[in-house]
N, C-alpha and C. Protein backbone atom coordinates (compact mmCIF):
# COMPACT_ATOMS: atom_id res chain seq x y z
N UNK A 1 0.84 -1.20 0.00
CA UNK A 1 0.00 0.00 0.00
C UNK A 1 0.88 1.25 0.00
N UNK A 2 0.40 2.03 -0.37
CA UNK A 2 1.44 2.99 -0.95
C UNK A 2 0.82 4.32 0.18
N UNK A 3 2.23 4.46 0.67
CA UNK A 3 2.18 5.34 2.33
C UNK A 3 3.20 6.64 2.62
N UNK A 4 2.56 7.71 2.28
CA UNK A 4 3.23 9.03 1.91
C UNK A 4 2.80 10.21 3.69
N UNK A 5 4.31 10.87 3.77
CA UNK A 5 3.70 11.85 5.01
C UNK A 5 4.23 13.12 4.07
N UNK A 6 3.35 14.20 3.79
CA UNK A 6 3.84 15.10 2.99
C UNK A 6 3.54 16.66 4.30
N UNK A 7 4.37 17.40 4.20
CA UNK A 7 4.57 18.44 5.39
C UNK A 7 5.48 19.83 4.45
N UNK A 8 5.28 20.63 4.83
CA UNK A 8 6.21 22.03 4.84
C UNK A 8 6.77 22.39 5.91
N UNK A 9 7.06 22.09 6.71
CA UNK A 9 8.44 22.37 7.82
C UNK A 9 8.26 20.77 8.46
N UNK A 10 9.68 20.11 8.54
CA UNK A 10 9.45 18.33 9.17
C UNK A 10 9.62 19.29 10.86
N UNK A 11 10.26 19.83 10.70
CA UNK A 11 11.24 19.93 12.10
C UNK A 11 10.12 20.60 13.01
N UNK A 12 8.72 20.87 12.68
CA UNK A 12 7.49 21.39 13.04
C UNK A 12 6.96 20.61 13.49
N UNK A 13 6.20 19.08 12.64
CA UNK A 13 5.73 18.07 12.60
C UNK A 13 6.28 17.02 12.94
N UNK A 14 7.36 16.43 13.18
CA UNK A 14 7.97 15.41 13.54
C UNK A 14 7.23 14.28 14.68
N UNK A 15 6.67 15.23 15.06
CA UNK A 15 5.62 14.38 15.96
C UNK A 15 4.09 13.35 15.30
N UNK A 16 4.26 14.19 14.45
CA UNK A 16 3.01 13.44 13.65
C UNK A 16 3.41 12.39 12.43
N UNK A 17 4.79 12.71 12.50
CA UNK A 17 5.59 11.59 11.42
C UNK A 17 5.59 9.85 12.68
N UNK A 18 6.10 10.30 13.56
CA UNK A 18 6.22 9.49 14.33
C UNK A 18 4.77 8.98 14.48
N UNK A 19 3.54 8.99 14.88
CA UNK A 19 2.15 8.27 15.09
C UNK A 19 1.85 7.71 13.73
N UNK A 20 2.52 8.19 12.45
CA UNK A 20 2.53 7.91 11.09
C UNK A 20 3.06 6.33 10.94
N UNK A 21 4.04 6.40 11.45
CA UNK A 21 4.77 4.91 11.23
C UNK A 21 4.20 3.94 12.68
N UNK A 22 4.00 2.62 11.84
CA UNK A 22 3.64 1.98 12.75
C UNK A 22 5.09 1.02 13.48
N UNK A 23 5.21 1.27 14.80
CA UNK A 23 6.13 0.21 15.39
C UNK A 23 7.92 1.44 16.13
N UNK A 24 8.47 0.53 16.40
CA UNK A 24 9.97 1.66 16.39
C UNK A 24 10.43 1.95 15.20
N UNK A 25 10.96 3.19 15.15
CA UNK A 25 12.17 3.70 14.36
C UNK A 25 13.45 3.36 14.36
N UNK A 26 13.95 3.03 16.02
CA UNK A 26 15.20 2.67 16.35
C UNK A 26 15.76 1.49 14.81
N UNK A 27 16.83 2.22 14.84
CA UNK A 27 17.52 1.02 13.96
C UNK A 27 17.34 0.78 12.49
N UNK A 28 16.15 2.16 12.03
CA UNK A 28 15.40 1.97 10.74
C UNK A 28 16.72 2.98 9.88
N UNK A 29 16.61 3.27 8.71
CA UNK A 29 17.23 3.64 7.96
C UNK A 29 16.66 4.75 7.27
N UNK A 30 16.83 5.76 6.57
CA UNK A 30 16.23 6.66 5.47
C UNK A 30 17.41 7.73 4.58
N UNK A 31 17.06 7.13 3.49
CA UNK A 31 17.95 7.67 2.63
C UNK A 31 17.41 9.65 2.36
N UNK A 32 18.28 10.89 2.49
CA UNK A 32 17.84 12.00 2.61
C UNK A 32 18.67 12.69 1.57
N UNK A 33 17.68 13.00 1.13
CA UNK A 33 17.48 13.66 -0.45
C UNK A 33 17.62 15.17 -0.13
N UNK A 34 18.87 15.95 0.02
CA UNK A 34 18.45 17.36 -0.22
C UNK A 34 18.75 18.26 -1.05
N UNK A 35 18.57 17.57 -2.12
CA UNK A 35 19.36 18.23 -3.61
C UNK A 35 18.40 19.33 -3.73
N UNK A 36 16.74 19.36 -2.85
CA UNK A 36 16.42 21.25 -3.26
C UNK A 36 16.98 22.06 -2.95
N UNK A 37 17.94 22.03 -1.95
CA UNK A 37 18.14 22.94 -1.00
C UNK A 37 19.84 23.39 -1.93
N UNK A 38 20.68 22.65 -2.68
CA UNK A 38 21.19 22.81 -3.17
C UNK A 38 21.82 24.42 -4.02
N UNK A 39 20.88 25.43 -3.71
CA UNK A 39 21.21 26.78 -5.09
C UNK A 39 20.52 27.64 -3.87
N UNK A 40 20.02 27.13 -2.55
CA UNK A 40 19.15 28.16 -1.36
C UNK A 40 20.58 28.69 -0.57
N UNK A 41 19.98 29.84 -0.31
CA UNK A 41 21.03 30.59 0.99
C UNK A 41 20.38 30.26 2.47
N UNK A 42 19.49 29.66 2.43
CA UNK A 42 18.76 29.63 3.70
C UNK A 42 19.14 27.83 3.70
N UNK A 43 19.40 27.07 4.43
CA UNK A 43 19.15 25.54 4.37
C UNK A 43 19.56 24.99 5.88
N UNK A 44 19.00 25.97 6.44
CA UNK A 44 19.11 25.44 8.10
C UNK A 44 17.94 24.10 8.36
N UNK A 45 17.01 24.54 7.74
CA UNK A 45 15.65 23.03 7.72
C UNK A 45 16.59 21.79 7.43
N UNK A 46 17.74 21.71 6.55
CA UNK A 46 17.98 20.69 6.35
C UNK A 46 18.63 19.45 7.41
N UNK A 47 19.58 20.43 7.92
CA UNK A 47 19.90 20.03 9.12
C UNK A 47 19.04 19.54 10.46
N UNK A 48 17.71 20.80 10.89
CA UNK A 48 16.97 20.36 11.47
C UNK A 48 16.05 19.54 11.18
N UNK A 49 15.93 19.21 9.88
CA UNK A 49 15.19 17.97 9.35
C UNK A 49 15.92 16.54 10.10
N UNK A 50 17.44 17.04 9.76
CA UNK A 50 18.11 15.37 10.32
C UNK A 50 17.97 15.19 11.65
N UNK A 51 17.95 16.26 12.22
CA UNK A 51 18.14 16.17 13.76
C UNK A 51 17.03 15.57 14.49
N UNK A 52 15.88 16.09 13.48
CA UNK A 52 14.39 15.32 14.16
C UNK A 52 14.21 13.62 13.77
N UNK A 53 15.01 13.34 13.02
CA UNK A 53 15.09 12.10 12.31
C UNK A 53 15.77 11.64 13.40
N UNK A 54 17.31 11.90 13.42
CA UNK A 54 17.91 11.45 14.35
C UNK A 54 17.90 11.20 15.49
N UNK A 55 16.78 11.88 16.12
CA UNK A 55 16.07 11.60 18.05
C UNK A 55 15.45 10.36 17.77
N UNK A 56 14.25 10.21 16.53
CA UNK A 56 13.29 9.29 16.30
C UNK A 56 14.41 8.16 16.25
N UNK A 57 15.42 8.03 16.50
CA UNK A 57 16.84 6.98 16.12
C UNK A 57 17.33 6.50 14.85
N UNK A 58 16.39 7.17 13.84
CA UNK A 58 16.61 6.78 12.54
C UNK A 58 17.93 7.11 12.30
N UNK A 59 18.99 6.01 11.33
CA UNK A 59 20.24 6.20 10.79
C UNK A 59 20.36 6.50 9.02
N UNK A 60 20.65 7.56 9.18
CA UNK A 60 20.40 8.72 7.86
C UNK A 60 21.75 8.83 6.87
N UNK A 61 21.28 8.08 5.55
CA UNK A 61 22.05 8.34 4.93
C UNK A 61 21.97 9.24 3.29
N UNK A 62 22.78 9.97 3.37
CA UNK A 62 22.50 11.65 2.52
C UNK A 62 22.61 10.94 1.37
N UNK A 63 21.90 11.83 0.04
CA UNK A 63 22.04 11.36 -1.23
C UNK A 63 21.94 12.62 -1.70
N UNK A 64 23.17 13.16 -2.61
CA UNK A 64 23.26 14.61 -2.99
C UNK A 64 23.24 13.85 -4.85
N UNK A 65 21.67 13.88 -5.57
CA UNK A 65 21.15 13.33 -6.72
C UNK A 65 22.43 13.87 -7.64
N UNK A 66 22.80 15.04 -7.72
CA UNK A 66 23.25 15.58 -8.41
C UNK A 66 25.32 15.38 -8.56
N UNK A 67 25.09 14.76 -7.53
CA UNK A 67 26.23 14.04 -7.32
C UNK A 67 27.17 12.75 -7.50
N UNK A 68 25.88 12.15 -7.61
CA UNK A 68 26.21 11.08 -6.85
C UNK A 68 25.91 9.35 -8.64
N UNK A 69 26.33 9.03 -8.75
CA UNK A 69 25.96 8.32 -10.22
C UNK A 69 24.85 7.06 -9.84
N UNK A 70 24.57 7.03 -11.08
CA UNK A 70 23.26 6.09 -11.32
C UNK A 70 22.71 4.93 -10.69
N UNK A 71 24.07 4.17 -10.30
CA UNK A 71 24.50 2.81 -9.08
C UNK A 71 24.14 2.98 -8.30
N UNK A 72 24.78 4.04 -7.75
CA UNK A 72 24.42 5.09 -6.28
C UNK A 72 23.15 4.85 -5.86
N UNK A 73 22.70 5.58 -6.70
CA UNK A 73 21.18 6.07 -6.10
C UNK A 73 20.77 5.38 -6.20
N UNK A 74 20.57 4.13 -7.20
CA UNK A 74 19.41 2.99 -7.05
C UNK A 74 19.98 2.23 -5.78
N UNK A 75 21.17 2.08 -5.60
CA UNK A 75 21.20 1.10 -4.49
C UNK A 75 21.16 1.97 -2.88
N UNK A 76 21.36 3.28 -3.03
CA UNK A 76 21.03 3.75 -1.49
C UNK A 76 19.34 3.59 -1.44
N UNK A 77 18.45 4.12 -2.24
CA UNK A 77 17.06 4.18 -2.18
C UNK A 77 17.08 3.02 -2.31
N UNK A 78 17.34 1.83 -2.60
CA UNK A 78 16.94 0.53 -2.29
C UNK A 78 17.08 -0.23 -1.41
N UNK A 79 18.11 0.19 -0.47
CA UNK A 79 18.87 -0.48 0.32
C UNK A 79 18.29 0.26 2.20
N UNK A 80 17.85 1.76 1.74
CA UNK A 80 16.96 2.21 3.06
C UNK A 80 15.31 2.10 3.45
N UNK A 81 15.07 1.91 4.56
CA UNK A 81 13.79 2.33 4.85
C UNK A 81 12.58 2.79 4.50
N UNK A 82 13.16 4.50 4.55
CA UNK A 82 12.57 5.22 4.00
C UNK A 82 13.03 6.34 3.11
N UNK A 83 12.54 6.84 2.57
CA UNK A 83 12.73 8.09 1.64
C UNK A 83 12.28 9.40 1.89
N UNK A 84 13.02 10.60 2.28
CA UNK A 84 12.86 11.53 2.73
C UNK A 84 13.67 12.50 1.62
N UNK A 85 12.99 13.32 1.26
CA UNK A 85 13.07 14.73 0.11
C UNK A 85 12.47 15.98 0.58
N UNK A 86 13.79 16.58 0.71
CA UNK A 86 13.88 17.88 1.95
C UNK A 86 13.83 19.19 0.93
N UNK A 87 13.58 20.33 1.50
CA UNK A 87 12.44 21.80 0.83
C UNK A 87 13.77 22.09 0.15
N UNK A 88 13.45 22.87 -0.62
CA UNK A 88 14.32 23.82 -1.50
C UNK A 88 13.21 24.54 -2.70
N UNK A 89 14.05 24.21 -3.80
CA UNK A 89 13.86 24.62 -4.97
C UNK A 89 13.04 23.34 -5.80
N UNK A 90 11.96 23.40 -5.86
CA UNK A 90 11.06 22.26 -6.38
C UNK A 90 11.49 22.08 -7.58
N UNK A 91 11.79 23.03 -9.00
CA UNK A 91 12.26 23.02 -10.28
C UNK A 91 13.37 22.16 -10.45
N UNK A 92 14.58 22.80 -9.17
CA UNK A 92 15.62 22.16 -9.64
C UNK A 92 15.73 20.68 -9.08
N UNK A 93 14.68 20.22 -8.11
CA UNK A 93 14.79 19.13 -7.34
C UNK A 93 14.28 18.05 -9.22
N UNK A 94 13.21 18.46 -9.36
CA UNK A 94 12.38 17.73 -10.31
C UNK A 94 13.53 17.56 -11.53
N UNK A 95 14.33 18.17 -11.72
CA UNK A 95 15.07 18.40 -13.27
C UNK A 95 16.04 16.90 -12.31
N UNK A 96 16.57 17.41 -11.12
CA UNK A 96 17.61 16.34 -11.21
C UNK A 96 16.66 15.02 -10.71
N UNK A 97 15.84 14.86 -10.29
CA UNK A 97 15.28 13.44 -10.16
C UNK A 97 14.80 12.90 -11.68
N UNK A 98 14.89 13.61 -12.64
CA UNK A 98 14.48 12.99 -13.56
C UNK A 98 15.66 13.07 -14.73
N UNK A 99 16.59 13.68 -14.60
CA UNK A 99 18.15 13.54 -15.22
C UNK A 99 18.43 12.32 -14.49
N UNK A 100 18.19 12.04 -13.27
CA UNK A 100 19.29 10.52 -12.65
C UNK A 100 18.54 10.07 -12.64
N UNK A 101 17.31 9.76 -12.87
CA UNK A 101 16.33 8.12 -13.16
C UNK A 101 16.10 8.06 -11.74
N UNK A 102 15.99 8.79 -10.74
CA UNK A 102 15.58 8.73 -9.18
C UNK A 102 14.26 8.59 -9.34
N UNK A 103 13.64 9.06 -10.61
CA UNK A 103 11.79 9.66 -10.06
C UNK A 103 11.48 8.40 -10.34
N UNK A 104 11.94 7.39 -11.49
CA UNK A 104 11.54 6.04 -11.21
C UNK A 104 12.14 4.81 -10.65
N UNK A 105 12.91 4.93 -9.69
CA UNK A 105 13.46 4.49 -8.62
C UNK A 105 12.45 4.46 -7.43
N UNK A 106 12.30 5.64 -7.19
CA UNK A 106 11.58 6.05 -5.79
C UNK A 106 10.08 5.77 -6.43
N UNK A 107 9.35 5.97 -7.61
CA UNK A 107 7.92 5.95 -8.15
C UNK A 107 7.72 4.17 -7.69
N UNK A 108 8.81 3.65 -7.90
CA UNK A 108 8.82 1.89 -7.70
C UNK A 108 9.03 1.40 -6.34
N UNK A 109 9.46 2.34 -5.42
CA UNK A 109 9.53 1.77 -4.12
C UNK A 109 8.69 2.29 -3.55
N UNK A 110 7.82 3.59 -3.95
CA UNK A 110 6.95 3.48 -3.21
C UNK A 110 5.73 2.97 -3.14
N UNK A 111 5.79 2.20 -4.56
CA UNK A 111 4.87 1.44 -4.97
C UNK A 111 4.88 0.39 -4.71
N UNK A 112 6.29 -0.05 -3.90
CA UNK A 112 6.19 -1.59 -3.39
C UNK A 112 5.73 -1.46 -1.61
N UNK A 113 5.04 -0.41 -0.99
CA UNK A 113 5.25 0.01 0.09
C UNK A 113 6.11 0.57 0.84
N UNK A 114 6.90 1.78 0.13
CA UNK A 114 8.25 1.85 1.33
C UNK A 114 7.67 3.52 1.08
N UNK A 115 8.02 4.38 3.03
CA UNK A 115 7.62 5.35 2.72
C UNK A 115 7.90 6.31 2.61
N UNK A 116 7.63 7.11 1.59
CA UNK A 116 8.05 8.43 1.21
C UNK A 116 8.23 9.78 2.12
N UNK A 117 8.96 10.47 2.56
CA UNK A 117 8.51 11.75 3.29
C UNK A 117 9.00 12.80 2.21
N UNK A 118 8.31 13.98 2.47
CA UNK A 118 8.32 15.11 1.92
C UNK A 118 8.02 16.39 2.13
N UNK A 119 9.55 17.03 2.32
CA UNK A 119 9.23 18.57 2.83
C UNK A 119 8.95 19.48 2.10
N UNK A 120 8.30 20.39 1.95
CA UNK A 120 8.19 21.23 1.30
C UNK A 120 7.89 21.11 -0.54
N UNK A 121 9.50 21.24 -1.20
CA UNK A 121 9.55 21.13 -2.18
C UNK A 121 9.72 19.93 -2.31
N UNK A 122 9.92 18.63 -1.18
CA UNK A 122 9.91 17.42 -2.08
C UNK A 122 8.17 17.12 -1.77
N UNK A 123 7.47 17.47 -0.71
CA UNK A 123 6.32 17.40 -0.80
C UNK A 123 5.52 17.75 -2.32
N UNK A 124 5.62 19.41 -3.35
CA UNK A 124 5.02 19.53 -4.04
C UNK A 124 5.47 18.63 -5.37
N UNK A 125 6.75 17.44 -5.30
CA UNK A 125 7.19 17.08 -6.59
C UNK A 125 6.31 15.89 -6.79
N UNK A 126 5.90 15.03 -5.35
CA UNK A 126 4.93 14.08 -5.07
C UNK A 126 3.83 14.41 -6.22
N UNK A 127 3.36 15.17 -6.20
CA UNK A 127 2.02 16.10 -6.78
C UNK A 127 1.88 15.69 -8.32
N UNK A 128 0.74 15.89 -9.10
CA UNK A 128 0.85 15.87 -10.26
C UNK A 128 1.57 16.32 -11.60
N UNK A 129 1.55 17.76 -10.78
CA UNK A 129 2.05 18.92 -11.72
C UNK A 129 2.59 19.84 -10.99
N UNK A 130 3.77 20.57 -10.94
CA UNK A 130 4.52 21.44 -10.42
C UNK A 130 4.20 22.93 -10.89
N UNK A 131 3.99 22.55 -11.67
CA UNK A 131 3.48 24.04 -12.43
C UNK A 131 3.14 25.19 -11.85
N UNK A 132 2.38 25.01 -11.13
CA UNK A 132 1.23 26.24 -9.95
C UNK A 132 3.35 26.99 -8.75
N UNK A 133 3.85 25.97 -8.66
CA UNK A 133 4.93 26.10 -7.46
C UNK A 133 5.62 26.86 -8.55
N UNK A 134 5.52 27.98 -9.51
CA UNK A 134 5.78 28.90 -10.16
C UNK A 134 6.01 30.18 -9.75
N UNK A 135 4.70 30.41 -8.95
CA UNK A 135 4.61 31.00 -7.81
C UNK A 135 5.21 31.29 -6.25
N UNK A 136 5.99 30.11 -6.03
CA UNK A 136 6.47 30.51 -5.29
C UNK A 136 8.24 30.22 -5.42
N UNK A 137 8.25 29.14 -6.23
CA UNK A 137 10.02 29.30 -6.48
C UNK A 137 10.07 29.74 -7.97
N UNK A 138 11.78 29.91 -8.43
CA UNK A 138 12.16 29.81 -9.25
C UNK A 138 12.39 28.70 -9.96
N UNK A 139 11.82 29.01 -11.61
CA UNK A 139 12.44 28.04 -12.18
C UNK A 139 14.15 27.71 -12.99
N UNK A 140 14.74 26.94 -11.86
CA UNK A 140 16.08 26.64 -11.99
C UNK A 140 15.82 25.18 -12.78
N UNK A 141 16.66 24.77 -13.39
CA UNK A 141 17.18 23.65 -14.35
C UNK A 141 18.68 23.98 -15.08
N UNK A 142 19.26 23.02 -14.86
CA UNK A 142 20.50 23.07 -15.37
C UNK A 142 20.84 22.43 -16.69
N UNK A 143 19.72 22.15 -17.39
CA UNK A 143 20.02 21.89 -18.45
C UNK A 143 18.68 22.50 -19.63
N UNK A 144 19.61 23.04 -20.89
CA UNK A 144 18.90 23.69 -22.02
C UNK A 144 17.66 23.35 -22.06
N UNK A 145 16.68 22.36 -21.69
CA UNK A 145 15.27 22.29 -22.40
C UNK A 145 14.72 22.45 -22.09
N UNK A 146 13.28 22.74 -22.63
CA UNK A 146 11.96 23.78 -21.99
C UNK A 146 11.76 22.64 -20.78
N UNK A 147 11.61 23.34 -19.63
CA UNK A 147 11.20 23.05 -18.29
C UNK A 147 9.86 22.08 -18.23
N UNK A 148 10.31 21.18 -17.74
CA UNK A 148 9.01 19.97 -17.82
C UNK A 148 7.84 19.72 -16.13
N UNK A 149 7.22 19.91 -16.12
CA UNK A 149 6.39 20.87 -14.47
C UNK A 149 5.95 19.40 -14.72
N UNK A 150 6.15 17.82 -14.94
CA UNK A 150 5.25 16.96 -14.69
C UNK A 150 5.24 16.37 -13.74
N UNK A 151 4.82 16.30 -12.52
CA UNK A 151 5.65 15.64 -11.10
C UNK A 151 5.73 14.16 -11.01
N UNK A 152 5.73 13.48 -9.48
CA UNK A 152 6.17 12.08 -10.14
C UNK A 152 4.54 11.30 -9.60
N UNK A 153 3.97 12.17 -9.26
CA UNK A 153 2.26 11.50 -9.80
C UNK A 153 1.82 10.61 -8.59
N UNK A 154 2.80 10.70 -7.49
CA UNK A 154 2.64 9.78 -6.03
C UNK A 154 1.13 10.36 -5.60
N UNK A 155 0.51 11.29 -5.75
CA UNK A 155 -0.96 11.70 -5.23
C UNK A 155 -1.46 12.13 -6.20
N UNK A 156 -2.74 12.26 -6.17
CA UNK A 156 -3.62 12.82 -7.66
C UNK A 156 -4.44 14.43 -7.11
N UNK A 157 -3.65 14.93 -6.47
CA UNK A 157 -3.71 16.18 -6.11
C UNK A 157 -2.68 17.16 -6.24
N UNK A 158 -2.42 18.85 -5.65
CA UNK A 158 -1.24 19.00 -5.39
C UNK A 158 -0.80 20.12 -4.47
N UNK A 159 -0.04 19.81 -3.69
CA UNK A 159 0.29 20.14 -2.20
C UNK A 159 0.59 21.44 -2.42
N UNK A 160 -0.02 22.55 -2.11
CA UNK A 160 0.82 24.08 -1.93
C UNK A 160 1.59 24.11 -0.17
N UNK A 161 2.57 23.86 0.09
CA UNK A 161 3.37 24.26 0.96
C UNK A 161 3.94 25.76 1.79
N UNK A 162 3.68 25.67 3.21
CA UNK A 162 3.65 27.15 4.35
C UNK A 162 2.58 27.63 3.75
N UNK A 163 1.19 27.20 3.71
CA UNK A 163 0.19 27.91 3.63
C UNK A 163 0.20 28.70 4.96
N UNK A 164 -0.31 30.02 4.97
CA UNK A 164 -0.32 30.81 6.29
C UNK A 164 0.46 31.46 6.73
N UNK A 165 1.86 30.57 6.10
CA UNK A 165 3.40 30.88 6.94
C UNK A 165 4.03 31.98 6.44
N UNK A 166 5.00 32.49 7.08
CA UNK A 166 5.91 33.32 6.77
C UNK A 166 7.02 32.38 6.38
N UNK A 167 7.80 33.63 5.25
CA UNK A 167 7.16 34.61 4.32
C UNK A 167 6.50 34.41 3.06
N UNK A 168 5.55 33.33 3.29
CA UNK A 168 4.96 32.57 1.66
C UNK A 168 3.41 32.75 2.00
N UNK A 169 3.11 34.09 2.44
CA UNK A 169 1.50 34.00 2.50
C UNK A 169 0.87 34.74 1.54
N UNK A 170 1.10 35.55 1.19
CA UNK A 170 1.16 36.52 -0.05
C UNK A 170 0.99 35.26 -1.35
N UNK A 171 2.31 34.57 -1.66
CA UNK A 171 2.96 33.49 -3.05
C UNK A 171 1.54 32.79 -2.84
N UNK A 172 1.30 31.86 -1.61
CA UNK A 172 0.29 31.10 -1.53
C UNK A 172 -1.04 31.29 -1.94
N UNK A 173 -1.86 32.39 -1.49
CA UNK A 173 -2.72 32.79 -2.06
C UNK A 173 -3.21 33.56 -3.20
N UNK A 174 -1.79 34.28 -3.95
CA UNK A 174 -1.70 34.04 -5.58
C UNK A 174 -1.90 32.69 -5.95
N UNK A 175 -1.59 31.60 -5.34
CA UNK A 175 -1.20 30.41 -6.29
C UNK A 175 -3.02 29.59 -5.93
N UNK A 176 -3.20 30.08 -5.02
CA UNK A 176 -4.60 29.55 -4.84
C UNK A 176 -5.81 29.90 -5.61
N UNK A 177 -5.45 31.62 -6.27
CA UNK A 177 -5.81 32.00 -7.18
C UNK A 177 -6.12 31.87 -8.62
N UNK A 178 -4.82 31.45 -8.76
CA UNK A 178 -4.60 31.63 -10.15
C UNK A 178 -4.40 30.18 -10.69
N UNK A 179 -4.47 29.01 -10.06
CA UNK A 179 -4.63 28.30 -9.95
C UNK A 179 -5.57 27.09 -9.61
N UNK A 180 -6.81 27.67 -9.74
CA UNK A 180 -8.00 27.57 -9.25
C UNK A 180 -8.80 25.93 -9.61
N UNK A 181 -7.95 25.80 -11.25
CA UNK A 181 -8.57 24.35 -11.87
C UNK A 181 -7.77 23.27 -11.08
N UNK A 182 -6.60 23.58 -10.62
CA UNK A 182 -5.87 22.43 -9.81
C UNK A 182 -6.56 21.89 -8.63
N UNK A 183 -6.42 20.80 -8.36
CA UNK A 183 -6.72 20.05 -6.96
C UNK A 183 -5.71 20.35 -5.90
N UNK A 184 -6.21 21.79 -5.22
CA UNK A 184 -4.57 22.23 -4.82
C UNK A 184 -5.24 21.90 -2.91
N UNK A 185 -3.74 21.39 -2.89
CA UNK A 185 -4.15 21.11 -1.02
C UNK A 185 -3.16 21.99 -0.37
N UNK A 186 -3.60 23.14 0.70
CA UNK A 186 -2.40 23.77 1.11
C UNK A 186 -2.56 23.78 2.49
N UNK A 187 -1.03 24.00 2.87
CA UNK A 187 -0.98 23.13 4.28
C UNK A 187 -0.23 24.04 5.19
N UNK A 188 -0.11 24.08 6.30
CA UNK A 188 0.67 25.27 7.01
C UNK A 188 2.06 24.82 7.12
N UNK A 189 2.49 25.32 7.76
CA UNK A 189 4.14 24.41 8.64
C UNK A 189 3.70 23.76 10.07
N UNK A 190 2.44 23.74 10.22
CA UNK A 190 2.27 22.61 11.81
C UNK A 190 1.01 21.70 11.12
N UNK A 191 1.06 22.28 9.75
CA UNK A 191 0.24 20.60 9.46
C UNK A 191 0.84 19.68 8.44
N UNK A 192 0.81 18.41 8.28
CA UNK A 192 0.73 16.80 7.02
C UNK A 192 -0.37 16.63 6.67
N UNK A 193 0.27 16.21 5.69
CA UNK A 193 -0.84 15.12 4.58
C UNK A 193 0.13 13.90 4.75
N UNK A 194 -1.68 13.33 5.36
CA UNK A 194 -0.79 11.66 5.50
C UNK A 194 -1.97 10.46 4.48
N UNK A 195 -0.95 9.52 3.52
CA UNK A 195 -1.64 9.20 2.74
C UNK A 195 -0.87 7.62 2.93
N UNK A 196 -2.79 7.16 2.91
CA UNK A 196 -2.65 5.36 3.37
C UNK A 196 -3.28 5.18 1.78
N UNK A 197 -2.53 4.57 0.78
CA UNK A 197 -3.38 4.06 -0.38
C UNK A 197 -4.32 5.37 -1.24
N UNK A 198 -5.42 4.99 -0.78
CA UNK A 198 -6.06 5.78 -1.78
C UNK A 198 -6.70 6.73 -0.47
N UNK A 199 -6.46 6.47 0.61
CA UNK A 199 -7.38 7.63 1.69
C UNK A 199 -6.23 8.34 2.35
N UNK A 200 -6.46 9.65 2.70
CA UNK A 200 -5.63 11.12 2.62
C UNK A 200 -6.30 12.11 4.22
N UNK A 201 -5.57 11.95 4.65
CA UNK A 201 -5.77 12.97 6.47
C UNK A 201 -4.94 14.23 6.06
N UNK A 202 -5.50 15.21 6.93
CA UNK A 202 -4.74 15.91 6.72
C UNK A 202 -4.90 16.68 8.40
N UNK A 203 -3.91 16.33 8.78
CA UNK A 203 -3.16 16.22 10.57
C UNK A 203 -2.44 17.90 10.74
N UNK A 204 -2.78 18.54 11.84
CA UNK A 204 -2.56 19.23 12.63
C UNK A 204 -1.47 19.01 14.03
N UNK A 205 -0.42 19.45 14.41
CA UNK A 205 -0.02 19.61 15.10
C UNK A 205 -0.36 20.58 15.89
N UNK A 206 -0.59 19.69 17.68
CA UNK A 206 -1.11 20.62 18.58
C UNK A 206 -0.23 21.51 19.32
């Protein structure tokens, strides 16, 4: 069954990741994806992303996509737990998961049950279409061809991320706007979208 926790700040929610998984963490594994954060001046989340991982006892091993060759990545994402894809730049996250064959790597494990997490910008790549997240990042790609907004289709909706929050409250409700035909779900930084199969919560932190 295919089992997704999608969030805009982890280091907010971490508590609701944890009631998410059933059983201990101790001893579990998750491969951490933070190739958005890659071209940001801000990437303190990333760190506090690990750190909340790391209490839960999870043993975290980094995968920099853009780095790292084709072997690599299929055998770290195959070889961990879980899969965790940390905020940045959604454009440039999407260009390199689909330059290194990651989006169908990870499209296949999470289709065999293994589960996905997603902050921010790896939350909106889950999504159908990236397109609308126009609005709030830049479109970066490092390579010549027209920019492809198709995401990797893990939900049949699509997540607008820091709904409410600072400083994306303004971006957000342009994008809620102007964006109106999308199935857009937007979420604060103290709430998830937690997705069992085909049924979808969407959890509050108290």
């Amino acid at each position: 069954m295919k089992k997704l926790f999608l969030c805009s700040y982890f280091a907010e929610v971490g508590e609701l990741f944890r009631d998410f998984v059933d059983g201990s963490l101790y001893g579990k594994s998750v491969t951490f994806i933070p190739t958005a954060s890659f071209y940001e001046d801000y990437r303190a989340y990333v760190d506090e992303g690990k750190m909340v991982l790391e209490k839960m006892g999870l043993e975290i091993e980094n995968l920099e996509l853009s780095q790292s060759t084709a072997d690599e990545i299929k055998k770290t994402i195959e070889r961990n737990d879980y899969i965790y894809l940390s905020g940045g730049n959604t454009f440039f996250l999407l260009s390199e998961l689909k330059r290194s064959g990651a989006d169908k790597i990870i499209k296949q494990q999470v289709a065999n049950g293994k589960i996905y997490i997603g902050e921010s910008a790896g939350a909106a790549v889950a999504s159908e279409t990236v397109e609308y997240m126009r609005g709030m990042d830049d479109v970066i790609k490092p390579n010549p061809q027209p920019p492809d907004f198709m995401g990797l289709g893990l939900v049949d909706c699509c997540i607008v991320p820091h709904y409410k929050s600072y400083p994306f409250e303004k971006k957000c409700e342009k994008i809620l706007s102007q964006y109106s035909d999308l199935k857009l779900i937007p979420i604060t930084n103290k709430q998830a979208v937690k997705i069992f199969g085909k049924r979808m919560e969407i959890r509050t932190r108290d």
